[in-house]
PDB file of N, CA and C in Angstrom:
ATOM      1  N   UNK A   1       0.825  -1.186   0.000  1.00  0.00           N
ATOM      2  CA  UNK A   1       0.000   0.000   0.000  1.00  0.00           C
ATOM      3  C   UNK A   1       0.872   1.253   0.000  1.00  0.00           C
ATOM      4  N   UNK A   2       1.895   1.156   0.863  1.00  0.00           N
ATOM      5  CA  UNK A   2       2.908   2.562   0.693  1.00  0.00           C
ATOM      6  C   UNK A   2       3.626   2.222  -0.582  1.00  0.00           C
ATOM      7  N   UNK A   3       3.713   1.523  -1.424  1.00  0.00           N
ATOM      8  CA  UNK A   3       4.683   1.723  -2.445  1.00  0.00           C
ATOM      9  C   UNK A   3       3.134   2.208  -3.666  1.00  0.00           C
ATOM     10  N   UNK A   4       2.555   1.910  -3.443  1.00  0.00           N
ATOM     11  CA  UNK A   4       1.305   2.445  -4.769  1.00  0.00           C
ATOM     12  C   UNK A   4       0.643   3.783  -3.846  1.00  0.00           C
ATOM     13  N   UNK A   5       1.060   4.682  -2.866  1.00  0.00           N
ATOM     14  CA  UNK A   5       0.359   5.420  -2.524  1.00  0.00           C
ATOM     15  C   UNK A   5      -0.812   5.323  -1.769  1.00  0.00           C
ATOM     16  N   UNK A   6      -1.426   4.082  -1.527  1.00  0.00           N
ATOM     17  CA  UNK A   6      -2.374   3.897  -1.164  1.00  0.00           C
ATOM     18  C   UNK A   6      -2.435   4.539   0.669  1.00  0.00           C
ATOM     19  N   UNK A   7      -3.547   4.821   1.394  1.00  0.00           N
ATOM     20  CA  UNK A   7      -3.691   4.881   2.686  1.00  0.00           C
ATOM     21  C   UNK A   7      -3.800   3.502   3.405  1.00  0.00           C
ATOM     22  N   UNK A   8      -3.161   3.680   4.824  1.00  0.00           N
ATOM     23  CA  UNK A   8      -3.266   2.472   5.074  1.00  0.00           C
ATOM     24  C   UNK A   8      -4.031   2.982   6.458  1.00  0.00           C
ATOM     25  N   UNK A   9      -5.452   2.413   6.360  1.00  0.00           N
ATOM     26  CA  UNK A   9      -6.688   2.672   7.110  1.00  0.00           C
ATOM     27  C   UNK A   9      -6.885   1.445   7.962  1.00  0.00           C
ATOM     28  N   UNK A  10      -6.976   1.420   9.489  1.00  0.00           N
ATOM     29  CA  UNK A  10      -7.498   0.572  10.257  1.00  0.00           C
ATOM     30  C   UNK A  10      -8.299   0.786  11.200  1.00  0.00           C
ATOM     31  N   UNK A  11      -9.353   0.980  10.268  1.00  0.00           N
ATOM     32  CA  UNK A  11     -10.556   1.665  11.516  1.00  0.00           C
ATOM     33  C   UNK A  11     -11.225  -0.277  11.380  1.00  0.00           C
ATOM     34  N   UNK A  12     -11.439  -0.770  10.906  1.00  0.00           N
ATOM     35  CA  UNK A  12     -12.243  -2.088  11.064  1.00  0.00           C
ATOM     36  C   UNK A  12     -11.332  -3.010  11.211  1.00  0.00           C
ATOM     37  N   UNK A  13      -9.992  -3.201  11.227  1.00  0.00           N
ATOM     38  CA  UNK A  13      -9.138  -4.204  12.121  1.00  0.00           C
ATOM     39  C   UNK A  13      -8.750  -4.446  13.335  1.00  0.00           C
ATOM     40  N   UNK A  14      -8.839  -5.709  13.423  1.00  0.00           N
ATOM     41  CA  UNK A  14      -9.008  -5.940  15.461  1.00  0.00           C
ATOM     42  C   UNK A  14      -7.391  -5.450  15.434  1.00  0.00           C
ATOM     43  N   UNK A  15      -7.403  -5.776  16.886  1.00  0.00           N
ATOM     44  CA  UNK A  15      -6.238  -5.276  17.899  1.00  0.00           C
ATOM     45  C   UNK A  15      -4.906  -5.710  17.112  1.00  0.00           C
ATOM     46  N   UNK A  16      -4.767  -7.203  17.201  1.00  0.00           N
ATOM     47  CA  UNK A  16      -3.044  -7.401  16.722  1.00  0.00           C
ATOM     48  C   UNK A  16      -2.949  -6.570  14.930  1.00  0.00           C
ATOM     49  N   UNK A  17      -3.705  -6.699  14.421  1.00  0.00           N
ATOM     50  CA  UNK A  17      -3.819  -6.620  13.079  1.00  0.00           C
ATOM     51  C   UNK A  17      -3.642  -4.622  12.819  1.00  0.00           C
ATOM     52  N   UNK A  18      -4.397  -4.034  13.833  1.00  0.00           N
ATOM     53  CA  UNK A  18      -3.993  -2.630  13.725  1.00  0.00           C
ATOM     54  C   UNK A  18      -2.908  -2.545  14.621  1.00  0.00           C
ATOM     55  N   UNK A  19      -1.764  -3.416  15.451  1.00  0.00           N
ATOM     56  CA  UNK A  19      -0.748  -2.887  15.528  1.00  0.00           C
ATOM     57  C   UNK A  19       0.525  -3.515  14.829  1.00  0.00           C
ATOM     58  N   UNK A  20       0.073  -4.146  13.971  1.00  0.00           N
ATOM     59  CA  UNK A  20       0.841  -4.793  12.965  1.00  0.00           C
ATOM     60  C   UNK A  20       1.354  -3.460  12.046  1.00  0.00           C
ATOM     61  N   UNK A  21       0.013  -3.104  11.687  1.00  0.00           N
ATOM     62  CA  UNK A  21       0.306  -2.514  10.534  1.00  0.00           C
ATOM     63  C   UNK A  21       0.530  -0.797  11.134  1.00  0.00           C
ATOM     64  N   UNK A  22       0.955  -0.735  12.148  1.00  0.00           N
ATOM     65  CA  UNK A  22       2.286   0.180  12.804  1.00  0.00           C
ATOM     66  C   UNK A  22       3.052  -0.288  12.518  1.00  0.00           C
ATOM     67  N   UNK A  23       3.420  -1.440  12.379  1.00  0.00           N
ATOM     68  CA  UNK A  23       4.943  -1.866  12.896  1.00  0.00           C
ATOM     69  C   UNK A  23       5.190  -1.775  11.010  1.00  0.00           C
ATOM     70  N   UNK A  24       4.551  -2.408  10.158  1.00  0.00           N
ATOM     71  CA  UNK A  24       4.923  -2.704   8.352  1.00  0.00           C
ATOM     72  C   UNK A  24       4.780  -1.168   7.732  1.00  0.00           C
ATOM     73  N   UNK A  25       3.897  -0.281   8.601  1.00  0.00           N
ATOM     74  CA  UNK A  25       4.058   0.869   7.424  1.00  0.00           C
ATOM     75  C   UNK A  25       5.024   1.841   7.828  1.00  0.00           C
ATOM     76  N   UNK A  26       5.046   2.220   6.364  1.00  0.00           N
ATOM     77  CA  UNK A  26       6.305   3.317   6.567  1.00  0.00           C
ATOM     78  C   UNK A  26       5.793   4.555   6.442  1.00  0.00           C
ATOM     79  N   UNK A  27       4.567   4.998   5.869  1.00  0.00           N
ATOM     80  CA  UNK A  27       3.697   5.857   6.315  1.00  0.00           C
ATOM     81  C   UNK A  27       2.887   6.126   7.197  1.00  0.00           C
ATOM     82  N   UNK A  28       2.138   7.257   7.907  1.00  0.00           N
ATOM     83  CA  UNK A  28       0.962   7.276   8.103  1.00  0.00           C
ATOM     84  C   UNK A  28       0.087   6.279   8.382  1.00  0.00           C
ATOM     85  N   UNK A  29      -0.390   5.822   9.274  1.00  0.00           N
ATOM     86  CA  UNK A  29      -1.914   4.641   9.662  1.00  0.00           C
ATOM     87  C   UNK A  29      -2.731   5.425  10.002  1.00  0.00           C
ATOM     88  N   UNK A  30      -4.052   5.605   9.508  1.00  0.00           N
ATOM     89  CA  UNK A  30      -4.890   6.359   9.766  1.00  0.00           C
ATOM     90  C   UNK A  30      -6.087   5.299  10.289  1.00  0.00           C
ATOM     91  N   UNK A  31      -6.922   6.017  11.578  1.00  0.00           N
ATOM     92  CA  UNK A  31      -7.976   5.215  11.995  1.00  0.00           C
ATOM     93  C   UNK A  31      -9.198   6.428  11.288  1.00  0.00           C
ATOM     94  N   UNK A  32      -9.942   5.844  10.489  1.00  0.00           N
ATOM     95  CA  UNK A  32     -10.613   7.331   9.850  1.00  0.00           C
ATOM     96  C   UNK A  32     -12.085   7.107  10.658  1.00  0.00           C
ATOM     97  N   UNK A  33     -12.379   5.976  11.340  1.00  0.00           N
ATOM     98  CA  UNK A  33     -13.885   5.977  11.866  1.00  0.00           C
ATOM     99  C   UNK A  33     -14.024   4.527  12.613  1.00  0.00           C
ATOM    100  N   UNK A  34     -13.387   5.062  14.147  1.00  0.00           N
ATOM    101  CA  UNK A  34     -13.643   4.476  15.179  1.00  0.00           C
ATOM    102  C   UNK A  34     -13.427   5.306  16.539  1.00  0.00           C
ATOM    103  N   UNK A  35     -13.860   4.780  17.428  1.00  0.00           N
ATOM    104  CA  UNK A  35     -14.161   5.694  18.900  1.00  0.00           C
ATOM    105  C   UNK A  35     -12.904   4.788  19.753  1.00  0.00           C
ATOM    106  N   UNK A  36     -12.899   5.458  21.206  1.00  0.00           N
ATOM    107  CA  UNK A  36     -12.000   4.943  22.071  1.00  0.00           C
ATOM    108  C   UNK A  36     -12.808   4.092  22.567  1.00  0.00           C
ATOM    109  N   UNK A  37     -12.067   3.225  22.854  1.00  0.00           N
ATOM    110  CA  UNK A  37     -12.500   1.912  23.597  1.00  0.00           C
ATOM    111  C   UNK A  37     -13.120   1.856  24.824  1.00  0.00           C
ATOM    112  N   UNK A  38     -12.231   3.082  26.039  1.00  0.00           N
ATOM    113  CA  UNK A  38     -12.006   2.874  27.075  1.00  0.00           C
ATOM    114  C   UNK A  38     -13.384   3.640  27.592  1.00  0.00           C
ATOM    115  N   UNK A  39     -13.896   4.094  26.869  1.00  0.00           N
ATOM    116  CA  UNK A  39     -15.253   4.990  26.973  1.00  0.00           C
ATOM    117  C   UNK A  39     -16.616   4.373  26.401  1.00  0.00           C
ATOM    118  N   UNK A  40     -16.314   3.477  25.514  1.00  0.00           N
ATOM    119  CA  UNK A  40     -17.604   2.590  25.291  1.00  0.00           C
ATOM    120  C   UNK A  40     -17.137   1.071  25.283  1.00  0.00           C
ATOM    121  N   UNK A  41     -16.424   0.298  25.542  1.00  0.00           N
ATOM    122  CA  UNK A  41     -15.807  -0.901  25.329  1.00  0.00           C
ATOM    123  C   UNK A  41     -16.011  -1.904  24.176  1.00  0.00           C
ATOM    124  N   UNK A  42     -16.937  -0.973  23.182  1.00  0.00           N
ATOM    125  CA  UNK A  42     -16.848  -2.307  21.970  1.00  0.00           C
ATOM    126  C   UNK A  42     -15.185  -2.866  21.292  1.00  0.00           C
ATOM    127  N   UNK A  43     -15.465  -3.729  20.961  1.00  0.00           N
ATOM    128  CA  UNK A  43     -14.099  -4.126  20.468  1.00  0.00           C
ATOM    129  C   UNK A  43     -13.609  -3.234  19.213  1.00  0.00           C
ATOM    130  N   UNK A  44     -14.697  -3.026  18.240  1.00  0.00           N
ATOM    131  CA  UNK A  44     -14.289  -2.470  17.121  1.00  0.00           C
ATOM    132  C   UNK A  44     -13.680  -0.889  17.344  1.00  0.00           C
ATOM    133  N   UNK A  45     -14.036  -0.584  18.704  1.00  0.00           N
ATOM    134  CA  UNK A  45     -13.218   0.708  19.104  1.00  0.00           C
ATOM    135  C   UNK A  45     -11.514   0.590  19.205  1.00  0.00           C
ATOM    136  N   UNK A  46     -11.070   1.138  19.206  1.00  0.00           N
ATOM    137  CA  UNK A  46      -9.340   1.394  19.624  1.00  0.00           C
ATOM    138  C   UNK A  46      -9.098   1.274  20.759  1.00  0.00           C
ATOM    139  N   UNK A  47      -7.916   1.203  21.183  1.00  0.00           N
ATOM    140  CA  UNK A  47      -7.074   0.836  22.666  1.00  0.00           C
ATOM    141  C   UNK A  47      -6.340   2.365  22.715  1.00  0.00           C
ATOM    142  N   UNK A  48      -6.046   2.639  23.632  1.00  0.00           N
ATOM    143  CA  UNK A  48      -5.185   3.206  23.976  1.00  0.00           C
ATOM    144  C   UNK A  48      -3.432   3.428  23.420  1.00  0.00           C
ATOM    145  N   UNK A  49      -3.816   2.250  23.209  1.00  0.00           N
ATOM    146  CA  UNK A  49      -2.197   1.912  22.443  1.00  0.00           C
ATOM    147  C   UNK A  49      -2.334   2.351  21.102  1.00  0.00           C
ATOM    148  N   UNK A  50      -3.344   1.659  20.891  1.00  0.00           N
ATOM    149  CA  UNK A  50      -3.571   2.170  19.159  1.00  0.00           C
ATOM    150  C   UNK A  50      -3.370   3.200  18.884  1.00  0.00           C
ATOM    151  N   UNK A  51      -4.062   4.571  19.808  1.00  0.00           N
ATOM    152  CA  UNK A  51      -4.553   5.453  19.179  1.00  0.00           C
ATOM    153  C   UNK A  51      -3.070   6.403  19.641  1.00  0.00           C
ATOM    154  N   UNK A  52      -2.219   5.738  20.619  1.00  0.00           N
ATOM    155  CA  UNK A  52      -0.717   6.297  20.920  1.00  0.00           C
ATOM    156  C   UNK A  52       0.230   5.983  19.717  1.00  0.00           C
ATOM    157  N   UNK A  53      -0.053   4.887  19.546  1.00  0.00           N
ATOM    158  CA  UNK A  53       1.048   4.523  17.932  1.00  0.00           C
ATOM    159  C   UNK A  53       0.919   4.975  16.490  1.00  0.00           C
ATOM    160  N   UNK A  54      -0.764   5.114  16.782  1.00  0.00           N
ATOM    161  CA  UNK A  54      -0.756   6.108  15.461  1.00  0.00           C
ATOM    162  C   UNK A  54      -0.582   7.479  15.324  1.00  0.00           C
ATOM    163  N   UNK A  55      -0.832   8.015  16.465  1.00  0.00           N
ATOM    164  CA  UNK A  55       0.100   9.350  16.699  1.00  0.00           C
ATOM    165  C   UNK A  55       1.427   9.380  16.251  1.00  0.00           C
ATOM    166  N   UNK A  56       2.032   8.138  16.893  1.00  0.00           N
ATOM    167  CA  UNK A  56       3.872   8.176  16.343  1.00  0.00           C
ATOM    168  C   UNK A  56       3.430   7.936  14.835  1.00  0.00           C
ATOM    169  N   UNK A  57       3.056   7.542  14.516  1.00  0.00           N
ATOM    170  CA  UNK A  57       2.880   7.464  12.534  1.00  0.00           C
ATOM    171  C   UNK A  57       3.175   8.706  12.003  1.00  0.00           C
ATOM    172  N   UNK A  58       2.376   9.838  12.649  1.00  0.00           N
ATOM    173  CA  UNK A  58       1.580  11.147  12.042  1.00  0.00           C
ATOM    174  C   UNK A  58       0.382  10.794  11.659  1.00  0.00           C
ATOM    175  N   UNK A  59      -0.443   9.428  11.761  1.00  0.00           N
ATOM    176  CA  UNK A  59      -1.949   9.012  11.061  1.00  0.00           C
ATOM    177  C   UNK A  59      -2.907   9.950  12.234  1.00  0.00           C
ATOM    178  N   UNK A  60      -3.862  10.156  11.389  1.00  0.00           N
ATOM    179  CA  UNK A  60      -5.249  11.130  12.059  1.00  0.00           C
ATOM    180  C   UNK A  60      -6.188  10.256  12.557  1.00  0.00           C
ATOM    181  N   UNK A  61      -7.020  10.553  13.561  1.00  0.00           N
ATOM    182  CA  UNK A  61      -8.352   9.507  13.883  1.00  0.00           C
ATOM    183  C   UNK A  61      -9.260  10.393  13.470  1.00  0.00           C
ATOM    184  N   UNK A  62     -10.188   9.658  13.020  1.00  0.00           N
ATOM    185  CA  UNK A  62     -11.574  10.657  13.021  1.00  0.00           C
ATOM    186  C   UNK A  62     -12.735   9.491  14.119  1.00  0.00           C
ATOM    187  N   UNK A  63     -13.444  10.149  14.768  1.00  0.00           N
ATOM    188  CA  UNK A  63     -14.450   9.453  15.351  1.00  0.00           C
ATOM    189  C   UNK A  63     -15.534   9.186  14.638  1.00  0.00           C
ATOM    190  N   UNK A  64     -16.653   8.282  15.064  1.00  0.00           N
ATOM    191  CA  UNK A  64     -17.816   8.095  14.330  1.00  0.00           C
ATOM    192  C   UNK A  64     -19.136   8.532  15.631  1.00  0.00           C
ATOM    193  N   UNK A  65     -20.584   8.823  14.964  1.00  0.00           N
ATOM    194  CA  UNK A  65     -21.538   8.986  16.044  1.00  0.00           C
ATOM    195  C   UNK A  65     -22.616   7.810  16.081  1.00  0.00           C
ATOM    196  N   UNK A  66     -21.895   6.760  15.519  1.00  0.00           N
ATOM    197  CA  UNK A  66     -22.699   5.316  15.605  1.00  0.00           C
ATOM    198  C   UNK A  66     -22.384   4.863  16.586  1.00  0.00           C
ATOM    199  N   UNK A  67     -23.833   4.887  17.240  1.00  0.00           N
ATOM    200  CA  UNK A  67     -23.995   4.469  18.443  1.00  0.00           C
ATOM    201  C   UNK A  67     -23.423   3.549  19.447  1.00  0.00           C
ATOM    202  N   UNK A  68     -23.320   2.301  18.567  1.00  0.00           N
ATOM    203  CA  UNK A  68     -22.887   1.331  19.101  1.00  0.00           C
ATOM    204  C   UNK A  68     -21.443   1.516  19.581  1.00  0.00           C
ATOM    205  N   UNK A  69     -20.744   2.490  18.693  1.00  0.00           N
ATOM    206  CA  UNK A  69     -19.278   3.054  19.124  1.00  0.00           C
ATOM    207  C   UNK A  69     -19.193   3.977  20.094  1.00  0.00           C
ATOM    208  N   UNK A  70     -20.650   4.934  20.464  1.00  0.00           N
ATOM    209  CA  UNK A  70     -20.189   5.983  21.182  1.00  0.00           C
ATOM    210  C   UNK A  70     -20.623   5.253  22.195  1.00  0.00           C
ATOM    211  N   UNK A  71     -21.281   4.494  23.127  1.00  0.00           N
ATOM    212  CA  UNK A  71     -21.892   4.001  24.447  1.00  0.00           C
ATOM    213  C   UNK A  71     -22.574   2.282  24.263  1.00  0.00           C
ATOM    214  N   UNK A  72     -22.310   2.239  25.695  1.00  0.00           N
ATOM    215  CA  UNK A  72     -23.021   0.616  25.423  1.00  0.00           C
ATOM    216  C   UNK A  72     -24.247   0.914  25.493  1.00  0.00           C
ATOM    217  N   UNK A  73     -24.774   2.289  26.343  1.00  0.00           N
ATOM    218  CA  UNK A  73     -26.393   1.862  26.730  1.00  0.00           C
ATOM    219  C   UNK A  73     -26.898   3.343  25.720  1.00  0.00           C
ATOM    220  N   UNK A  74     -28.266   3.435  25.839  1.00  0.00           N
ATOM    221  CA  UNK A  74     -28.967   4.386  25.884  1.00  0.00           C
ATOM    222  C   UNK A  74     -29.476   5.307  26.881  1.00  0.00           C
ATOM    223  N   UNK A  75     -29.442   6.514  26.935  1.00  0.00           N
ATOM    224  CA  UNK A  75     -29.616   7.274  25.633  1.00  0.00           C
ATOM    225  C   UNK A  75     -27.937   7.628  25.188  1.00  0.00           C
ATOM    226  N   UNK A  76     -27.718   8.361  23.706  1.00  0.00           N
ATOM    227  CA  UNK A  76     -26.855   8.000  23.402  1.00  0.00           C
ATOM    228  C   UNK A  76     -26.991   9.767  22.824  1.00  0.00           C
ATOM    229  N   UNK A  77     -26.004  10.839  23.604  1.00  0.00           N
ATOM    230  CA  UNK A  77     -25.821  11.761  23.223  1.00  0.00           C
ATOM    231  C   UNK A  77     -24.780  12.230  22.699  1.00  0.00           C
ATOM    232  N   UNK A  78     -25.173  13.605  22.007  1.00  0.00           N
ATOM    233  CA  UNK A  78     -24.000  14.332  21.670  1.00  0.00           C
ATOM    234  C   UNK A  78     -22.714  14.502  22.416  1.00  0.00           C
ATOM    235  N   UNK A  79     -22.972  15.061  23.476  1.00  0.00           N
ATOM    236  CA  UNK A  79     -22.301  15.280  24.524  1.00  0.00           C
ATOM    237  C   UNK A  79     -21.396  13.585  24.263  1.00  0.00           C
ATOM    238  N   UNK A  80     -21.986  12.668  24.467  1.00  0.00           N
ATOM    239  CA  UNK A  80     -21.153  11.458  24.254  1.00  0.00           C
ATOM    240  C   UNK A  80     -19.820  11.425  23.426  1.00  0.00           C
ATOM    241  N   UNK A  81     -20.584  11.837  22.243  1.00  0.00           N
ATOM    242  CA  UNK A  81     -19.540  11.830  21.332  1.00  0.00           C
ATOM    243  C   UNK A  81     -18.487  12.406  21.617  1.00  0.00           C
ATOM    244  N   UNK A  82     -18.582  13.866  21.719  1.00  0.00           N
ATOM    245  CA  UNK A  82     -17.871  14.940  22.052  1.00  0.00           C
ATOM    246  C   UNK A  82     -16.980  14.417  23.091  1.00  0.00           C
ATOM    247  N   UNK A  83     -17.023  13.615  23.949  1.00  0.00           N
ATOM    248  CA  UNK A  83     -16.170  12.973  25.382  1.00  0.00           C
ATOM    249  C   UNK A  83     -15.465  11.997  24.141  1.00  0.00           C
ATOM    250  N   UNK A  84     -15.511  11.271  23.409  1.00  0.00           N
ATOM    251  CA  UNK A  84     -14.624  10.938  22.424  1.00  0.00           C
ATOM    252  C   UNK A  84     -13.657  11.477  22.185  1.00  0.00           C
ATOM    253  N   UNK A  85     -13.788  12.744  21.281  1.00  0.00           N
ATOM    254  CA  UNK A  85     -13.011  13.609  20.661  1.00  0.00           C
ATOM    255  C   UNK A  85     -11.967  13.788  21.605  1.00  0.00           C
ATOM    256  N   UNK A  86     -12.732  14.493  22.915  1.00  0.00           N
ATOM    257  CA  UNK A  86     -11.793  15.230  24.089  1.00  0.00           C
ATOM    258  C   UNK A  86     -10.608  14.357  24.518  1.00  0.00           C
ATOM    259  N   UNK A  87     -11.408  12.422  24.516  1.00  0.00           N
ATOM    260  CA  UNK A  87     -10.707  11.722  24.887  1.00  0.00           C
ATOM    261  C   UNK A  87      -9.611  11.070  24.335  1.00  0.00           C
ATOM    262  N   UNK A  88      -9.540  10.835  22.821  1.00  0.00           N
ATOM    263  CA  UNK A  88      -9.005  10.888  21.942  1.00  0.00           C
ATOM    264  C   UNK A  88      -7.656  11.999  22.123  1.00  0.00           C
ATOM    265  N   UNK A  89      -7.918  13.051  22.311  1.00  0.00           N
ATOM    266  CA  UNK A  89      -7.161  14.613  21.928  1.00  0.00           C
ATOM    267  C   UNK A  89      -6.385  14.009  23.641  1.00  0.00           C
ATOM    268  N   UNK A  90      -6.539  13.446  24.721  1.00  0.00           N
ATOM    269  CA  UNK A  90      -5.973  13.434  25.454  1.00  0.00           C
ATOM    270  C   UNK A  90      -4.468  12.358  25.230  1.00  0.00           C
ATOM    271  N   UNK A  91      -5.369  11.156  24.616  1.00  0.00           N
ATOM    272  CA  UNK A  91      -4.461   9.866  24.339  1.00  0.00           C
ATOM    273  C   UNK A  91      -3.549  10.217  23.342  1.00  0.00           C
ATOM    274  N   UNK A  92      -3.619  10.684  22.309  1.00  0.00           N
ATOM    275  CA  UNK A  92      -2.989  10.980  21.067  1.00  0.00           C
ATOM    276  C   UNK A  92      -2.566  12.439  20.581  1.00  0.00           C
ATOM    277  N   UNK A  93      -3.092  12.969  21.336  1.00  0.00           N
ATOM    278  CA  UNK A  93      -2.715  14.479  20.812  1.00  0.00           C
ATOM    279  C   UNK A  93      -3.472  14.988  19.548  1.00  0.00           C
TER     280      UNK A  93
END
């Protein structure tokens, strides 16, 4: 993927598999649409680690406001999300 330009995106790869592909790229890993883990616990969210190693990349996160990513329960607010972002901006910068 870095030799054709391509992005190398791991917003839908589990855990070993998005820190693999820290360790193989020589660019940028971008998570473009997943939440922190530690704030809603689905799996398809990020770790802590993740979202520290892709910082060392230079890769960007973007969050998502699907539900299932921002909280386990209902109701499921803005404000939720937004504790993402903040939380995110704490782990990773």
């Amino acid at each position: 993927m870095n030799a054709v330009g391509m992005a190398v995106d791991v917003s839908h790869c589990g855990d070993r598999t998005t820190l693999d592909a820290f360790e193989a790229s020589k660019k940028p890993v971008l998570i473009t649409h997943s939440n922190c883990r530690a704030l809603s616990g689905h799996p398809r969210c990020k770790t802590d680690e993740a979202m520290r190693r892709m910082a060392q990349t230079g890769g960007v996160m973007g969050i998502t406001g699907v539900r299932m990513f921002v909280k386990a329960s209902e109701p499921t607010t803005v404000e939720d999300v937004l504790d993402h972002f903040d939380y995110a901006a704490r782990v990773a910068g």
